[in-house]
Protein backbone atom coordinates (compact mmCIF):
# COMPACT_ATOMS: atom_id res chain seq x y z
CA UNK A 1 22.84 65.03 2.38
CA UNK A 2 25.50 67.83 2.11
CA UNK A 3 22.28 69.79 1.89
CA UNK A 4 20.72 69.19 4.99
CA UNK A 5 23.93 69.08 7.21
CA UNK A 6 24.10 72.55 6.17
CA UNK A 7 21.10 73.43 7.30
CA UNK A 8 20.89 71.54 10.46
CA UNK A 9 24.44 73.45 10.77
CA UNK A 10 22.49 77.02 9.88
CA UNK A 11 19.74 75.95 12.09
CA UNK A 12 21.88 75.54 15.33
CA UNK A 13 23.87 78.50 15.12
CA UNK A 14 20.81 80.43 14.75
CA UNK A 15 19.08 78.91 17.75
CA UNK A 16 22.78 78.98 19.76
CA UNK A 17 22.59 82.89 19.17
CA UNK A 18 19.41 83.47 20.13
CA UNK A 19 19.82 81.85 23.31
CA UNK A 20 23.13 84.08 23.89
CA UNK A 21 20.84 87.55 23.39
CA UNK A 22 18.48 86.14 25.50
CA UNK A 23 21.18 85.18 28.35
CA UNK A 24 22.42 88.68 28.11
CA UNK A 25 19.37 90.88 28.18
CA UNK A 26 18.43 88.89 30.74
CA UNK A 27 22.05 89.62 32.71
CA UNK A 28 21.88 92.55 35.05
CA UNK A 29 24.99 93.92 34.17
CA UNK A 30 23.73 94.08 30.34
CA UNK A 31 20.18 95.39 31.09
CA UNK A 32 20.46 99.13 30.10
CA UNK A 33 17.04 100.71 31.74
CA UNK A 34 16.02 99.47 35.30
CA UNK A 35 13.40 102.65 36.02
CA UNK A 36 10.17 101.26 37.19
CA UNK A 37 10.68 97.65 37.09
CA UNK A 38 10.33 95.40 40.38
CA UNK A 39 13.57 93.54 41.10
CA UNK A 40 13.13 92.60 44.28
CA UNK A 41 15.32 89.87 45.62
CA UNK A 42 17.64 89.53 42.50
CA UNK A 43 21.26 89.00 42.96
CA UNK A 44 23.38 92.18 41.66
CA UNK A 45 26.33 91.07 43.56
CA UNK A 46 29.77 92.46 42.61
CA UNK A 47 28.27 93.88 39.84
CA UNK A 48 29.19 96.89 37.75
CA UNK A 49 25.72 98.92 37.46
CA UNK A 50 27.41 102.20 37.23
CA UNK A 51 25.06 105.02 35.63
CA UNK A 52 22.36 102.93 35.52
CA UNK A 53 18.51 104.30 35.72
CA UNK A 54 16.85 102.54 38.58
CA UNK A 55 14.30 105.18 39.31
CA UNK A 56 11.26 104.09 40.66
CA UNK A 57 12.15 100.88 40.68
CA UNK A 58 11.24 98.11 43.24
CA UNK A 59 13.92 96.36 44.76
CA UNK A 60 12.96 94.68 48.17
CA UNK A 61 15.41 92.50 49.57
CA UNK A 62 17.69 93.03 46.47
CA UNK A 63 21.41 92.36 46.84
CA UNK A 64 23.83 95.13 45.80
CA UNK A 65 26.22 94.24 48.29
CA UNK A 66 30.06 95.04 46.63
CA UNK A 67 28.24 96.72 43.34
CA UNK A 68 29.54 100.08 41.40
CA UNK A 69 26.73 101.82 41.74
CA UNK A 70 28.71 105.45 41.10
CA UNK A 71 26.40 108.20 40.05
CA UNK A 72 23.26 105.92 39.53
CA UNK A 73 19.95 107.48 39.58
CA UNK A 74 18.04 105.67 42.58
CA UNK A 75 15.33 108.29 42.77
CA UNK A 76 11.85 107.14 44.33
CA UNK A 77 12.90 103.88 44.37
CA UNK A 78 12.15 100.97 46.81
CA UNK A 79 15.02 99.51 48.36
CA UNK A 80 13.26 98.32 51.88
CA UNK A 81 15.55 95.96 53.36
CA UNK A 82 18.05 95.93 49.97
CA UNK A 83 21.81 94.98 51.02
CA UNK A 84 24.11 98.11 49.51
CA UNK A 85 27.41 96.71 51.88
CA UNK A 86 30.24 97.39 50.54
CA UNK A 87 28.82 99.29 47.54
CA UNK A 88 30.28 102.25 45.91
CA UNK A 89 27.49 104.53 45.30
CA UNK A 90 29.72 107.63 45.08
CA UNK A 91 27.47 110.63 42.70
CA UNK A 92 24.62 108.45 43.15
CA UNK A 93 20.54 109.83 43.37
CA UNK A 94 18.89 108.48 46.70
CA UNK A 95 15.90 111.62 46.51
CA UNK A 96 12.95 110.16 47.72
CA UNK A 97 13.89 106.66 47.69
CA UNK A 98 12.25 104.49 50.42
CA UNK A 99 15.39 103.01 52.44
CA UNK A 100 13.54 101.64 55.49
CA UNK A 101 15.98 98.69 57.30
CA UNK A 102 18.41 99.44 53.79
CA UNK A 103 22.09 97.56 54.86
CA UNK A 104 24.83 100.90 53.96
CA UNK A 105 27.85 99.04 55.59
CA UNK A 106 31.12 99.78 54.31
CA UNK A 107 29.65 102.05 51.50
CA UNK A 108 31.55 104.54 49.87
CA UNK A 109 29.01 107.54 49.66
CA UNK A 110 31.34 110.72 48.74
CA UNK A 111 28.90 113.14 47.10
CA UNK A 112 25.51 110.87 47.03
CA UNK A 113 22.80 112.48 47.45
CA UNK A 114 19.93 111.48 49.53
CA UNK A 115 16.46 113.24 50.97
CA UNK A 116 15.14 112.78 54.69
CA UNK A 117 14.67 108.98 54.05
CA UNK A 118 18.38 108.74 54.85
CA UNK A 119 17.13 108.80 58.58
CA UNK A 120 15.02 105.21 57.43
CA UNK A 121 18.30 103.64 56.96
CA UNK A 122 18.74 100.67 59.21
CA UNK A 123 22.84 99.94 59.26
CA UNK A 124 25.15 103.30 58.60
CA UNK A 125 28.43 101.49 60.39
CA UNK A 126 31.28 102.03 58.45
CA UNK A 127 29.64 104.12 55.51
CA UNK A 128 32.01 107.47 54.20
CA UNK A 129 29.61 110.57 53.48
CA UNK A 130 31.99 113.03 52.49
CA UNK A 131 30.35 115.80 50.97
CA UNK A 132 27.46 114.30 50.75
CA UNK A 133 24.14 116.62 50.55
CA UNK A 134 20.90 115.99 52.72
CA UNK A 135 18.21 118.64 53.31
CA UNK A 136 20.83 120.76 56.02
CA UNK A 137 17.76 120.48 58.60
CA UNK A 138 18.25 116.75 59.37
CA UNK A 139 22.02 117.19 60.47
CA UNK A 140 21.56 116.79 64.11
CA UNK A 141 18.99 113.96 63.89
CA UNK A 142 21.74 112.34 61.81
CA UNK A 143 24.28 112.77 64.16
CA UNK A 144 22.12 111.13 66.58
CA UNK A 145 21.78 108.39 64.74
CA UNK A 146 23.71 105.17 66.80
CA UNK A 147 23.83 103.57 63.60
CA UNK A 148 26.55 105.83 62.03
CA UNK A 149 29.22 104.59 63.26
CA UNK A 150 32.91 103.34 62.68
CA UNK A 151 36.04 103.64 59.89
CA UNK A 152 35.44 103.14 55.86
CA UNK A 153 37.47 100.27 55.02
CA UNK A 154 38.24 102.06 51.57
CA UNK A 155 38.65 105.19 52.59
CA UNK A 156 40.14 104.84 56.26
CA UNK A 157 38.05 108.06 57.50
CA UNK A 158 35.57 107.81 60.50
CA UNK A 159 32.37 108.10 59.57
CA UNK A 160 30.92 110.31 61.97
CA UNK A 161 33.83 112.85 60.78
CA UNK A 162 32.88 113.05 57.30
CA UNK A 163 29.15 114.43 58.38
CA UNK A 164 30.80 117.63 59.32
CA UNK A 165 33.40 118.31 56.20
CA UNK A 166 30.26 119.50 54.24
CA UNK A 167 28.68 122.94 54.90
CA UNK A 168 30.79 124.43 57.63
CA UNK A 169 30.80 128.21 57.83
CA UNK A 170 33.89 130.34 57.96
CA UNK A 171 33.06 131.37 61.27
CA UNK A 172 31.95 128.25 62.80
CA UNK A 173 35.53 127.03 61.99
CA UNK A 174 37.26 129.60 63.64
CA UNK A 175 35.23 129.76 66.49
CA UNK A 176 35.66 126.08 68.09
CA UNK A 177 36.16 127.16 71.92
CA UNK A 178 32.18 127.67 71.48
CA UNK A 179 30.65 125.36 73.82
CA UNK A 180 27.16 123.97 72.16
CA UNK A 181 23.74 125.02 74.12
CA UNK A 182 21.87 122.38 75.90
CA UNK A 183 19.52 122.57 72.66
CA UNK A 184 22.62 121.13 70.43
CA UNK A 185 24.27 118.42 72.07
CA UNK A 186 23.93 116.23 69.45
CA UNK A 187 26.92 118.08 68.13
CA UNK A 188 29.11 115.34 69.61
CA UNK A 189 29.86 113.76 66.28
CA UNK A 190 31.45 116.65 65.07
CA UNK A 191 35.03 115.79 63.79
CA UNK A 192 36.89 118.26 66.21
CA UNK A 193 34.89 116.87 69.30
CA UNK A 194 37.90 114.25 69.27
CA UNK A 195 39.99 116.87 70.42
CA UNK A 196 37.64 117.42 73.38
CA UNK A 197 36.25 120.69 72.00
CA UNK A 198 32.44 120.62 71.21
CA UNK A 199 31.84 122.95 68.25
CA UNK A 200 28.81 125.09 67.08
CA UNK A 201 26.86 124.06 63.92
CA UNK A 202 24.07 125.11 62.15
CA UNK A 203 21.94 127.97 63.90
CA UNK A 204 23.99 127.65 67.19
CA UNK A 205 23.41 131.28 68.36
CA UNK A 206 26.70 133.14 68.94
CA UNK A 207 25.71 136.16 71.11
């Protein structure tokens, strides 16, 4: 008997730990390679996914909402309709990512770095984009953009002021009595249009 209560005992451990390492493979915040696997609708909340590999990956409708997503490679991935509120993606890769009607509330962005699909983005309120890098040709259709709006509730800076702390020249900085042409309006968002001066950027011609 002593015999075969051992190995009944032998018998459940090993079946107790296999059912552990399957649990925690199967646990997103264990799961070391997301690139080119479809995720779509999973629950990441409040997770800690920090330098994680999610390029190419599908992930429609999947909640990141609160996640550390700092310096996470997101490159060509799908995240149509994916909830990012509240996440800190801070370093991470958006290049080529599909972001159509993707939720950015309250996201830290500080140095992210994203391609024109940023435009796709369907809620910007709240998000802080300092020094993050876009192709320099879409700043003006960004500033247009109604959905960037509000203050980071992190950070405490207004989000339509971080947009211009990246990429200012010398001269456009000390030349802020320049009233925009009719072309560059869009300008409004500048950070120094608070002040009720309207400042040149990009190829604003000074002659």
């Amino acid at each position: 008997m002593g015999d075969l209560a051992h190995q009944a005992q032998k018998t459940i451990a090993t079946s107790m730990a296999a059912a552990c390492l399957i649990f925690l493979a199967s646990s997103p915040a264990w799961a070391a390679d997301f690139a080119g696997k479809d995720i779509s609708g999973v629950d990441y909340s409040g997770q800690d996914l920090s330098g994680k590999d999610f390029t190419g990956v599908i992930a429609k409708n999947t909640n990141f909402h609160n996640c550390n997503l700092q310096d996470s490679k997101f490159s060509k991935a799908n995240l149509v309709k994916a909830d990012l509120s509240g996440a800190d993606v801070r370093g991470a890769n958006f290049v080529g990512a599909t972001l159509d009607e993707s939720n950015f509330k309250d996201v830290q962005g500080q140095k992210a770095i994203f391609s024109n699909t940023i435009l796709d983005i369907g809620v910007l309120e709240n998000i802080d984009l300092t020094s993050a890098i876009w192709p320099s040709k879409l700043r003006i259709m960004i500033c247009d953009m109604d959905e960037l709006k509000g203050t980071n509730p992190v950070t405490g800076v207004e989000s339509r002021d971080t947009l211009f702390l990246y990429g200012l020249h010398a001269v456009q900085l000390e030349r802020l009595d320049v009233v925009c042409k009719d072309r560059f309006l869009a300008c409004q968002c500048c950070p120094w249009n608070t002040r009720g001066v309207l400042c040149a950027v990009n190829s604003l011609d000074y002659d």
